[in-house]
Protein backbone atom coordinates (compact mmCIF):
# COMPACT_ATOMS: atom_id res chain seq x y z
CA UNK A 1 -4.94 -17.59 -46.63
CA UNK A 2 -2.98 -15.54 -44.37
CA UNK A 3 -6.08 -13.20 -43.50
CA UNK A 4 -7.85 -15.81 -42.14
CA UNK A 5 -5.81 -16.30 -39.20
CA UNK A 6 -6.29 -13.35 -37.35
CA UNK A 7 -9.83 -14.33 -37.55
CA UNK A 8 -9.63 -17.72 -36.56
CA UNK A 9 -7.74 -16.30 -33.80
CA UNK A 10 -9.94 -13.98 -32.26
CA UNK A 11 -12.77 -16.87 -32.64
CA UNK A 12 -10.82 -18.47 -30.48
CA UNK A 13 -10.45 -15.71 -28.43
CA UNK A 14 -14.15 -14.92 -28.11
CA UNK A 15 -15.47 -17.86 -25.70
CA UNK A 16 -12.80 -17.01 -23.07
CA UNK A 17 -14.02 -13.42 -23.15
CA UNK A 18 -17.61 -14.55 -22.88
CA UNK A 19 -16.49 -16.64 -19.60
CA UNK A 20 -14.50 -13.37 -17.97
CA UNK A 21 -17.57 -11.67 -17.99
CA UNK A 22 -20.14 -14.27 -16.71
CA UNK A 23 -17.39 -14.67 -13.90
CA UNK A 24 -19.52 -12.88 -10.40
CA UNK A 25 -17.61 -9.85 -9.67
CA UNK A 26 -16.08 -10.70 -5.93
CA UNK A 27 -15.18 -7.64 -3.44
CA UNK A 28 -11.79 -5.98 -3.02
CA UNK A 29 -9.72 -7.12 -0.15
CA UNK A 30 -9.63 -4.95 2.60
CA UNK A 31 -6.24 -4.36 4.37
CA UNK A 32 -5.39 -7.65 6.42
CA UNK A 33 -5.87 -9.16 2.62
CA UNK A 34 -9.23 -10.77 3.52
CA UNK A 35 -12.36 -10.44 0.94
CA UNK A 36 -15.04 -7.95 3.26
CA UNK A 37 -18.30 -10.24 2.29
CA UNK A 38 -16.36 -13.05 4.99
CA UNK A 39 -17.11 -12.71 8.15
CA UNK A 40 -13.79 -12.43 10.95
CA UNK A 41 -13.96 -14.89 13.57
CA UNK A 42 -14.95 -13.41 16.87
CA UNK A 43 -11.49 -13.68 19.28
CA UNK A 44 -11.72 -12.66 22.57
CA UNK A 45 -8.01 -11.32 22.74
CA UNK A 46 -6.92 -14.65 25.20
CA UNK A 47 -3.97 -16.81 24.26
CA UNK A 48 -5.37 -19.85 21.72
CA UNK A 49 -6.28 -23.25 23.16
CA UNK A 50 -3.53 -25.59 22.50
CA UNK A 51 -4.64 -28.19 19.99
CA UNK A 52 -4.44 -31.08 22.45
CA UNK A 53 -7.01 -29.27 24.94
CA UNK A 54 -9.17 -28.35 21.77
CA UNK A 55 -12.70 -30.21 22.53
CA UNK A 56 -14.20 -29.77 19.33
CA UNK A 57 -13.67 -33.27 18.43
CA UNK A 58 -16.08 -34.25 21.45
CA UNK A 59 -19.39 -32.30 19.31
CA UNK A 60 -18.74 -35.05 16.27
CA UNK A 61 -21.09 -38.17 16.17
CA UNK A 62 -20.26 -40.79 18.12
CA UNK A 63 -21.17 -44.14 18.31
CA UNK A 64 -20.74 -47.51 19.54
CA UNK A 65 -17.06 -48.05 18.99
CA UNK A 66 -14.99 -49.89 21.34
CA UNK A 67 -11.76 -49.48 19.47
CA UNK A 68 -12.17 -45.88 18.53
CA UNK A 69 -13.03 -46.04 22.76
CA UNK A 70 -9.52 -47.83 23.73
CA UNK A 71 -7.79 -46.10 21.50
CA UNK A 72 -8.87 -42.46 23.27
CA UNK A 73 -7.46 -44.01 25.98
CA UNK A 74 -4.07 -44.80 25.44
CA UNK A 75 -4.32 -41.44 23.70
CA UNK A 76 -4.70 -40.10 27.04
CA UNK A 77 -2.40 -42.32 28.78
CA UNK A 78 0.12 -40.80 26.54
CA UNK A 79 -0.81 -37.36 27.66
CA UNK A 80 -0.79 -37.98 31.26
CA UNK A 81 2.57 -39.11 30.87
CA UNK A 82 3.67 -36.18 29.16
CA UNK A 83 1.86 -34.05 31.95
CA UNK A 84 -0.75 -33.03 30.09
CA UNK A 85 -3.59 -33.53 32.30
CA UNK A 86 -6.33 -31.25 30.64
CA UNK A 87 -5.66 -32.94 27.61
CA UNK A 88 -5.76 -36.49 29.10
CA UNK A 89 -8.65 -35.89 30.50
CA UNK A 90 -10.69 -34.86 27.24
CA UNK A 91 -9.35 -37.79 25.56
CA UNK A 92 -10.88 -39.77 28.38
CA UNK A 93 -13.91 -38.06 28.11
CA UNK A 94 -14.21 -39.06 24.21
CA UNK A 95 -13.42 -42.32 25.35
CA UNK A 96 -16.69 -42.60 27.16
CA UNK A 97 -18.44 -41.08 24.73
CA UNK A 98 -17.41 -44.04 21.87
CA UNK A 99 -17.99 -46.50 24.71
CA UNK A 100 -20.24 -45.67 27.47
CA UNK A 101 -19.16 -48.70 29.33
CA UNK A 102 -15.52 -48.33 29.02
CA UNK A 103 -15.26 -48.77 33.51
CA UNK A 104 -11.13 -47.69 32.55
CA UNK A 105 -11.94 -44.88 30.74
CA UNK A 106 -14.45 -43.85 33.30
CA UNK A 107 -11.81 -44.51 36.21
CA UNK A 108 -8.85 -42.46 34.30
CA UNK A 109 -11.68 -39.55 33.67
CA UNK A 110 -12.01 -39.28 37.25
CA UNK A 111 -8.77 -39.42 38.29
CA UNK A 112 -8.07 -36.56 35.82
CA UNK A 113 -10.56 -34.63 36.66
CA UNK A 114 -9.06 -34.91 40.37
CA UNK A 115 -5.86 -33.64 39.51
CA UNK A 116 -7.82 -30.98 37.51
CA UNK A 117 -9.19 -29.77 41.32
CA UNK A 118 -12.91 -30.37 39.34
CA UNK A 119 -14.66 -32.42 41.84
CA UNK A 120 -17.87 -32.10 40.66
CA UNK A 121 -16.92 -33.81 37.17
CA UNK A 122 -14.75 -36.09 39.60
CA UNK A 123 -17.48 -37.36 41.51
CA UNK A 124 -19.72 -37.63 38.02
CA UNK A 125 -17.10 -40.01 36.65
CA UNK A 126 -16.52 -42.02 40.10
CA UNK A 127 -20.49 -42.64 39.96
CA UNK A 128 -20.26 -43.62 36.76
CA UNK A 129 -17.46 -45.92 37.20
CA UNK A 130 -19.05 -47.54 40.14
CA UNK A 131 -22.57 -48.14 37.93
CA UNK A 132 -20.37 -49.39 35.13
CA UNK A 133 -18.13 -51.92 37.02
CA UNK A 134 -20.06 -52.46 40.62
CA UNK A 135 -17.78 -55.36 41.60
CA UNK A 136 -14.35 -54.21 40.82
CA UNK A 137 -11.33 -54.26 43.25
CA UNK A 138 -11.24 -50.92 44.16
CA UNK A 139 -14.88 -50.05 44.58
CA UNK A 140 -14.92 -50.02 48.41
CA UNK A 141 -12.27 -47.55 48.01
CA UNK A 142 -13.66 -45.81 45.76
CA UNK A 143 -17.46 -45.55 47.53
CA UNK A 144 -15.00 -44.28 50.52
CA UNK A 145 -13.60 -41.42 48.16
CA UNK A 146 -17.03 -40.36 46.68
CA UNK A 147 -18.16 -40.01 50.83
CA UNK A 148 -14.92 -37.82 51.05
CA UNK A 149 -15.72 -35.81 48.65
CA UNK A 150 -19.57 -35.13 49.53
């Protein structure tokens, strides 16, 4: 009886050793303790973009989506309070993009974009705005802005 077990044992053993092996063999790590087959993201030695100016939530799908829209918005609202213009401003852009006919959203992108000294995006939203809501309140003054800035 008690010869048995060391066999039973190492036919236990055996399909564990059978799975080591089949295992693909991966390459040592170099010295920053990263595997040499991955590639290193390309930097270009300036400071990292904050995560509230990060615009890689503006390549995603968007859609029709008025609430996703309004809710960019107040996003941004939030932002521009905190002084955060750059930051307001893409959330204002997303805005648009989940509602093209957002006229606030358009408005607020424009404003931004003022403070931002980027009149050409400026005048881009302004249009916009004016296509989007034609008979608002301030469109007189805005159609004098967009002749101020030409």
């Amino acid at each position: 009886m008690s010869r048995w077990i060391p066999i039973l044992l190492l036919a236990g053993l055996a399909p564990l050793a059978a799975q080591d092996q089949t295992k693909p063999p991966t390459a040592p790590p170099d010295k920053q303790g990263e595997l040499k087959d991955r590639p290193k993201p390309k930097t270009s030695g300036k400071q990292m973009v904050p995560a509230e100016e990060d615009k890689s939530f503006l390549s995603e799908a968007h859609s029709f989506n008025p609430l996703q829209s309004q809710k960019s918005v107040e996003i941004g609202d939030q932002y521009l309070k905190k002084g955060k213009v750059r930051a307001a401003a893409n959330r204002y852009e997303d805005a648009t993009l989940w509602n093209d006919g957002n006229a606030g959203a358009w408005l607020k992108l424009a404003k931004a974009d003022e403070k931002l000294k980027d009149t050409a995006g400026a005048k881009a939203a302004y249009t916009k705005y004016l296509a989007v809501a034609p008979e608002a309140k301030d469109a007189a003054e805005i159609r004098k802005q967009l002749e101020k800035m030409k």
